[in-house]
N, C-alpha and C. Protein backbone atom coordinates (compact mmCIF):
# COMPACT_ATOMS: atom_id res chain seq x y z
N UNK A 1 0.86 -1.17 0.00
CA UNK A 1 0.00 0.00 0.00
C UNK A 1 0.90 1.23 0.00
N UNK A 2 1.05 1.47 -0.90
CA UNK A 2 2.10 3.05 -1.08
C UNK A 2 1.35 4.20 -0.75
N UNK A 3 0.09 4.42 -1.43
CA UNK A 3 -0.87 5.81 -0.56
C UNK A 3 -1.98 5.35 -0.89
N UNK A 4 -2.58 6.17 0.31
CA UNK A 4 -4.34 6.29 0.47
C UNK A 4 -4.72 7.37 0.04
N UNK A 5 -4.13 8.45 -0.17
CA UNK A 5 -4.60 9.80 -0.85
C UNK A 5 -4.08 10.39 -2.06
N UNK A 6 -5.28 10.38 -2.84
CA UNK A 6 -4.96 10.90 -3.98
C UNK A 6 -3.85 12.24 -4.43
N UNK A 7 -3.31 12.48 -5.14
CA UNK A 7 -1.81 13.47 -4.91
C UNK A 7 -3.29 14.58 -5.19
N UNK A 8 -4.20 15.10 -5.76
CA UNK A 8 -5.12 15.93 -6.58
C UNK A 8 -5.69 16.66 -4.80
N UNK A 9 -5.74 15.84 -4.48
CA UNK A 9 -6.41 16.35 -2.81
C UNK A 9 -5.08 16.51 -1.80
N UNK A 10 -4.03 16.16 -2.13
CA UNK A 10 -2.74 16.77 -1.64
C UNK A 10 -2.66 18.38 -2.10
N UNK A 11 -2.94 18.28 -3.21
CA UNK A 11 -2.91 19.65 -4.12
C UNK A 11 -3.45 20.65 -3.47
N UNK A 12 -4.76 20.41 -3.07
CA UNK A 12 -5.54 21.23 -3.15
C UNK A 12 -5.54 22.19 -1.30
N UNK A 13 -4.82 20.86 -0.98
CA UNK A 13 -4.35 21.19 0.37
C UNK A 13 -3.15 22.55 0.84
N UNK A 14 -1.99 22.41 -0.58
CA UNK A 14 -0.92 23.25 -0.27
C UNK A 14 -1.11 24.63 -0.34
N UNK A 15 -0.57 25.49 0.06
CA UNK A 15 -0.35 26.82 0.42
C UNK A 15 0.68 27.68 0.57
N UNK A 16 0.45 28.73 -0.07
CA UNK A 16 2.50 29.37 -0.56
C UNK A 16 2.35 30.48 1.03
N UNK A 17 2.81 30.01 2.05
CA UNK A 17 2.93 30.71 2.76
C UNK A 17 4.55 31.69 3.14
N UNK A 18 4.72 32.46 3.41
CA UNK A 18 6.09 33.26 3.31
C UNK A 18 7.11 32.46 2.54
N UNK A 19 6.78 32.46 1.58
CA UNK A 19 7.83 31.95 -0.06
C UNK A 19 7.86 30.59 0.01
N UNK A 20 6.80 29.74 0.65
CA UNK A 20 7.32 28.18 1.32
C UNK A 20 5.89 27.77 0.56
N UNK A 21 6.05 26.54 -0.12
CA UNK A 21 4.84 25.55 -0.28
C UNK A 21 4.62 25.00 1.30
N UNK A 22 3.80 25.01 2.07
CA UNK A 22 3.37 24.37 3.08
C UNK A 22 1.87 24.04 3.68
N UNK A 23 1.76 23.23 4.19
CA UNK A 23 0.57 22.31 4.50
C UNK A 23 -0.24 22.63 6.05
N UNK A 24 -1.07 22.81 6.49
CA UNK A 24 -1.45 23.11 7.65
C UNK A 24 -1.38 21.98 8.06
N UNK A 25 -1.37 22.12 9.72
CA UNK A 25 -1.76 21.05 11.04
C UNK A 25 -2.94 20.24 10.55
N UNK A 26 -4.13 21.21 10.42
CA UNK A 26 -5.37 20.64 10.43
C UNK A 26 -5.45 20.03 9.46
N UNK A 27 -5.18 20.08 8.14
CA UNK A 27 -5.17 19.65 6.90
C UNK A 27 -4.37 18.42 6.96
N UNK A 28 -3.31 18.50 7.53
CA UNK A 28 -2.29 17.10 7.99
C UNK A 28 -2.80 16.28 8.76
N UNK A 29 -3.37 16.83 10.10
CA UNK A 29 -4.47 15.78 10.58
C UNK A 29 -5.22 15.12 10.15
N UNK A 30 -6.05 15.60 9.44
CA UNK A 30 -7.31 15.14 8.33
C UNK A 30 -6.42 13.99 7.71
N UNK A 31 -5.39 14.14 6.45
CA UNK A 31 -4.86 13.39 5.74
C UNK A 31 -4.38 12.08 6.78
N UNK A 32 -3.79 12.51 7.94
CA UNK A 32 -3.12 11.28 8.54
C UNK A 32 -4.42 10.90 9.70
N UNK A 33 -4.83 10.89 9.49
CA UNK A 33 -6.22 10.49 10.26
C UNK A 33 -5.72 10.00 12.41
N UNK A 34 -5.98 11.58 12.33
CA UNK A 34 -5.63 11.69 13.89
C UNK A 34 -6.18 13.10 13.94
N UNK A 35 -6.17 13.40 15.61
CA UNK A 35 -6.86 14.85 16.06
C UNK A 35 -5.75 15.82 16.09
N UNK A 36 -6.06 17.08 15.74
CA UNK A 36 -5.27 18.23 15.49
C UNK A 36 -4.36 18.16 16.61
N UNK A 37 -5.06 18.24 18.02
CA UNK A 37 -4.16 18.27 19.20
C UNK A 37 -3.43 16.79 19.36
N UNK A 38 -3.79 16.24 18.85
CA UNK A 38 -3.03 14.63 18.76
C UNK A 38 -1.04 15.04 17.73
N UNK A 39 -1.69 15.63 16.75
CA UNK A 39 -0.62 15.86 15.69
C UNK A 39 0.11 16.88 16.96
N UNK A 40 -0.40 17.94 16.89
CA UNK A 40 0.93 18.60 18.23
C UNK A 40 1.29 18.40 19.12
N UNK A 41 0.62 17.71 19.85
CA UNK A 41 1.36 16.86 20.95
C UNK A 41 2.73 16.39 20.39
N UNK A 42 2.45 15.71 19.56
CA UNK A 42 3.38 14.61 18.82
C UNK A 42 4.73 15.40 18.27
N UNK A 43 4.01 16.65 17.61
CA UNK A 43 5.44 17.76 17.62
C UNK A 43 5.88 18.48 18.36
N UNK A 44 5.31 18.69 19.70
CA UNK A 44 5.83 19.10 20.93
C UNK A 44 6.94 18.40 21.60
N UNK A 45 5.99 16.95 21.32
CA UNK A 45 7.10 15.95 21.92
C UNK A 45 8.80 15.90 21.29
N UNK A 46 8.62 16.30 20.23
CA UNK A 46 9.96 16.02 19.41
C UNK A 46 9.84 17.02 18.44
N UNK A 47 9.92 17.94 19.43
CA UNK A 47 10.58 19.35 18.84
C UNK A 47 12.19 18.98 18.74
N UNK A 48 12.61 18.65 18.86
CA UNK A 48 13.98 18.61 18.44
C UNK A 48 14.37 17.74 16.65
N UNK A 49 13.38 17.33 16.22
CA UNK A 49 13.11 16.64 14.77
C UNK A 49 12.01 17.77 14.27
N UNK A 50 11.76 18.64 14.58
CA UNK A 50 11.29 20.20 13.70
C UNK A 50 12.20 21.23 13.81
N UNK A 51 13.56 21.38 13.36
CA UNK A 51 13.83 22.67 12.24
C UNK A 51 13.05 23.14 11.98
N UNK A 52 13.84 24.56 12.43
CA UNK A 52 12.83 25.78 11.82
C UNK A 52 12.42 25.91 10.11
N UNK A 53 12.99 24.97 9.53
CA UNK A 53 12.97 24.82 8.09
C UNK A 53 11.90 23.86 7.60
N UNK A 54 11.19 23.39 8.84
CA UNK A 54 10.20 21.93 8.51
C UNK A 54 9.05 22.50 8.53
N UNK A 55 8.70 23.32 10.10
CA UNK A 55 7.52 23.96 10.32
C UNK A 55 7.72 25.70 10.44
N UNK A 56 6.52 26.01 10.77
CA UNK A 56 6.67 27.86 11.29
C UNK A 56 5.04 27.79 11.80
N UNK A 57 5.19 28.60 12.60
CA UNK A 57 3.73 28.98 13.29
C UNK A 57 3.08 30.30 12.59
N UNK A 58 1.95 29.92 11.99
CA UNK A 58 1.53 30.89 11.78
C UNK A 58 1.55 32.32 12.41
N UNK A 59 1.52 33.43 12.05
CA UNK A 59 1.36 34.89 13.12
C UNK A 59 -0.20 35.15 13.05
N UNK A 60 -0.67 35.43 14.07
CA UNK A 60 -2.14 35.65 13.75
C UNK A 60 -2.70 36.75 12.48
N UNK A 61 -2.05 37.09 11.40
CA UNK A 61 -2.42 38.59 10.71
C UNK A 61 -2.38 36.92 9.46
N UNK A 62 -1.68 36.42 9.58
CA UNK A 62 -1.43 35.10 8.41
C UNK A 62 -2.69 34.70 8.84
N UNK A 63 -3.13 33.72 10.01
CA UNK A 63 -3.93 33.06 10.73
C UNK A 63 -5.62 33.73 9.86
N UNK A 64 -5.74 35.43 10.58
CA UNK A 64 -6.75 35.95 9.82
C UNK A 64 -6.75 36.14 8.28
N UNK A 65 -5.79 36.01 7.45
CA UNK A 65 -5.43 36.09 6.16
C UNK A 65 -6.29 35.04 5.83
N UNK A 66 -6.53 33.69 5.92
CA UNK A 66 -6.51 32.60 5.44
C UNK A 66 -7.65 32.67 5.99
N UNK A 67 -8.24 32.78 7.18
CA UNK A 67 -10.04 32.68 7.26
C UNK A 67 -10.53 33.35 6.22
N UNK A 68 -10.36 34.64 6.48
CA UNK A 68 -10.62 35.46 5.38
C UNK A 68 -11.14 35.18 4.19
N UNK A 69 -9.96 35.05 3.57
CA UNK A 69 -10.08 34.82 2.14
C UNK A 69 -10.01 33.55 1.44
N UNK A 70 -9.71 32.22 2.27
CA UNK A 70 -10.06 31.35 1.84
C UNK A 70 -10.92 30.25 2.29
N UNK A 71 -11.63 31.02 3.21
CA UNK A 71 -12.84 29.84 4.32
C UNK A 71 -11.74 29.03 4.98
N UNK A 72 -10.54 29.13 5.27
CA UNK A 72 -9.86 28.42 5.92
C UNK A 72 -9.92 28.55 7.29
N UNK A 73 -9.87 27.86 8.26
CA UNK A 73 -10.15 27.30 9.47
C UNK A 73 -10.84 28.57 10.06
N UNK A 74 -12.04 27.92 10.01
CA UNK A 74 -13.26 27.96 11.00
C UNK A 74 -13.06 28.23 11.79
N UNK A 75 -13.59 29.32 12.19
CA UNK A 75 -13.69 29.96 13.77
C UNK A 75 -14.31 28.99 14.68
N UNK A 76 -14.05 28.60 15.81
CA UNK A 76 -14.68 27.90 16.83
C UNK A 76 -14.63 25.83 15.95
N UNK A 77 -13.79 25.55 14.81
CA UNK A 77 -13.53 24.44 14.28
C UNK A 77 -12.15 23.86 14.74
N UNK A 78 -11.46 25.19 14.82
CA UNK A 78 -9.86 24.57 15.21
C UNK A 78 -9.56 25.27 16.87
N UNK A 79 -8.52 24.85 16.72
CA UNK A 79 -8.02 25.21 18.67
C UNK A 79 -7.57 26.69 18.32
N UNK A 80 -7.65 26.94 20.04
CA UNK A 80 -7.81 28.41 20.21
C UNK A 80 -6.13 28.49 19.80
N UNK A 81 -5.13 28.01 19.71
CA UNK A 81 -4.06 28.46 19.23
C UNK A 81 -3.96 28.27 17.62
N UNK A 82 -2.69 29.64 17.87
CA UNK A 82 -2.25 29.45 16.06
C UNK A 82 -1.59 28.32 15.69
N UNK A 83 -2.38 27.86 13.92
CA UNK A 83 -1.75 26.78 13.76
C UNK A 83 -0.14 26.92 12.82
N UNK A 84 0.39 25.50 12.62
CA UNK A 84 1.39 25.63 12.58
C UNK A 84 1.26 25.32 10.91
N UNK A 85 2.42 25.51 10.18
CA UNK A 85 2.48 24.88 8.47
C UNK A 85 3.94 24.30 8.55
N UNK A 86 3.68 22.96 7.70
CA UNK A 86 4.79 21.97 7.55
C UNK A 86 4.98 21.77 6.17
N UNK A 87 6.22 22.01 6.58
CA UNK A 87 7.22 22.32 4.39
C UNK A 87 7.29 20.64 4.40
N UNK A 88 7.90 20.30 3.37
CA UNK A 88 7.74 18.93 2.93
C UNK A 88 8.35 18.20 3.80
N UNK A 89 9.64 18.72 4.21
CA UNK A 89 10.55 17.65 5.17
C UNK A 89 9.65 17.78 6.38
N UNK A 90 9.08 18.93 6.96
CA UNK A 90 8.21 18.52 8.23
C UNK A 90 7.44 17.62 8.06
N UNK A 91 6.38 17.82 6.90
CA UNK A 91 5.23 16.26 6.27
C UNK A 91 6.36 15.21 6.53
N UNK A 92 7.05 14.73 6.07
CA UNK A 92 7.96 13.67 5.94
C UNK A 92 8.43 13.36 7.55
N UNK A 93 8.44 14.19 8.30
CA UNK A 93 8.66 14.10 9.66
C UNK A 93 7.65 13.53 10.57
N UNK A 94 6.60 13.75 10.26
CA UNK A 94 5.53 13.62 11.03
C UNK A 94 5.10 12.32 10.91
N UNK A 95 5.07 11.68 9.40
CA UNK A 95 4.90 10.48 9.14
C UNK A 95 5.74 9.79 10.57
N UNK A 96 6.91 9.86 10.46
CA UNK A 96 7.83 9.33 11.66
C UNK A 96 7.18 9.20 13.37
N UNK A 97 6.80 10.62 13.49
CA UNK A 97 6.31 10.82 14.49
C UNK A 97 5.27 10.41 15.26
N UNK A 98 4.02 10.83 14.11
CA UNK A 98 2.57 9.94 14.26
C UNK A 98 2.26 8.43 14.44
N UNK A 99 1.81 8.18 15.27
CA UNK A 99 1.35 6.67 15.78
C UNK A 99 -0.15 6.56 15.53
N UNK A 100 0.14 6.41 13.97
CA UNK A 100 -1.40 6.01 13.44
C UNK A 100 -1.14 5.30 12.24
N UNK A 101 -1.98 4.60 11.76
CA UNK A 101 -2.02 3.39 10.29
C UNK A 101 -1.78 3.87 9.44
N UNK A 102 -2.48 4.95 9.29
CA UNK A 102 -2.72 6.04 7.90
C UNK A 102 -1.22 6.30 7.75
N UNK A 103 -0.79 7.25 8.85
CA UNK A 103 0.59 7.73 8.60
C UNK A 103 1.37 6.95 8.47
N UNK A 104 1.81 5.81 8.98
CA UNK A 104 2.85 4.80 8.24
C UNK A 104 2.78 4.47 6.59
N UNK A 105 1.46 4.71 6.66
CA UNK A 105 1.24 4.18 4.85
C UNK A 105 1.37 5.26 3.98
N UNK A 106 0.77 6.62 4.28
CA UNK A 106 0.99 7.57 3.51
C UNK A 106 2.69 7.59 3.18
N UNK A 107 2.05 8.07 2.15
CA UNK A 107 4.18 8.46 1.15
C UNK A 107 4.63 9.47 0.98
N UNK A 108 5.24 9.94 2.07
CA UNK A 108 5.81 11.40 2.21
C UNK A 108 5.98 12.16 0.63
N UNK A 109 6.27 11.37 0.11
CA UNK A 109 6.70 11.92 -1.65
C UNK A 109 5.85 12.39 -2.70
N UNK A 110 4.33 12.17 -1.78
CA UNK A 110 3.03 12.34 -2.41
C UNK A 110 3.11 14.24 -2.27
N UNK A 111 3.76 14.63 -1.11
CA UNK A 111 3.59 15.83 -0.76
C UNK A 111 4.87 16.71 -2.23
N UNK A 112 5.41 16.11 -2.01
CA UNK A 112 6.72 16.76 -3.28
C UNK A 112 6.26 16.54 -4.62
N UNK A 113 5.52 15.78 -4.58
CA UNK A 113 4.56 15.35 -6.52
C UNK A 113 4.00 16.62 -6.78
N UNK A 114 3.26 16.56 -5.51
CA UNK A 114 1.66 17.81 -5.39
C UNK A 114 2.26 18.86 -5.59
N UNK A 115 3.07 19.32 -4.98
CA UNK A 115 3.87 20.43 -4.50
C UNK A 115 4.84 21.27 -5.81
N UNK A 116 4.94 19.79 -6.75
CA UNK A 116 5.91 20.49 -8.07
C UNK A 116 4.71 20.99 -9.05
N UNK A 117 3.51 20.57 -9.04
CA UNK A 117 2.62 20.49 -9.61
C UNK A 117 1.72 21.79 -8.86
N UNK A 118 1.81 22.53 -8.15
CA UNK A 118 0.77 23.46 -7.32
C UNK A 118 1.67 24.48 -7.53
N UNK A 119 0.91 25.24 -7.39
CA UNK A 119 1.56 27.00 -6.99
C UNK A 119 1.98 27.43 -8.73
């Protein structure tokens, strides 16, 4: 089983945030089938395998950017903190991290297909 998700819904997921193709928390959750606060825990725990080059925390003016203008995360849908965005090597990290089915099977490389193909 190489992937469960189509690269087309990887696509549609990415986002050019400060010059970076990157992927939200929530959107990563969804794909790796676990809870938002489940996924940060998990990068809390091993903050030391997130480089500042993997993830970045949104600033809230980004945060309101993206409700805004792209129906992106729901007021009162996601946690009261800002979420975070993961460049490809963070996706590829998390797979590692996450202790779920999905994420062992997903193929980090699905994110770099999408990713040459988006923006």
């Amino acid at each position: 089983m190489n992937t469960l998700i189509p690269v087309e819904v990887i696509e549609r997921k990415i986002l050019l945030i400060r010059g970076q193709k990157v992927m939200l928390d929530a959107d990563l959750a969804e794909l790796y089938g676990v809870e938002v606060k489940h996924l940060k825990r998990q990068v809390k725990r091993n903050l030391d395998r997130f480089p500042a080059d993997f993830m970045i925390q949104l600033s809230k003016e980004e945060y309101e950017y993206l409700r805004r203008h792209f129906g992106t995360l729901k007021r009162g849908k996601h946690s009261k903190y800002l979420p975070y965005a993961f460049t490809e090597q963070g996706v590829a990290m998390l797979s590692s991290v996450l202790n779920s089915k999905r994420a062992v099977h997903v193929n980090p490389y699905d994110f770099e297909r999408a990713a040459c193909g988006n923006l």
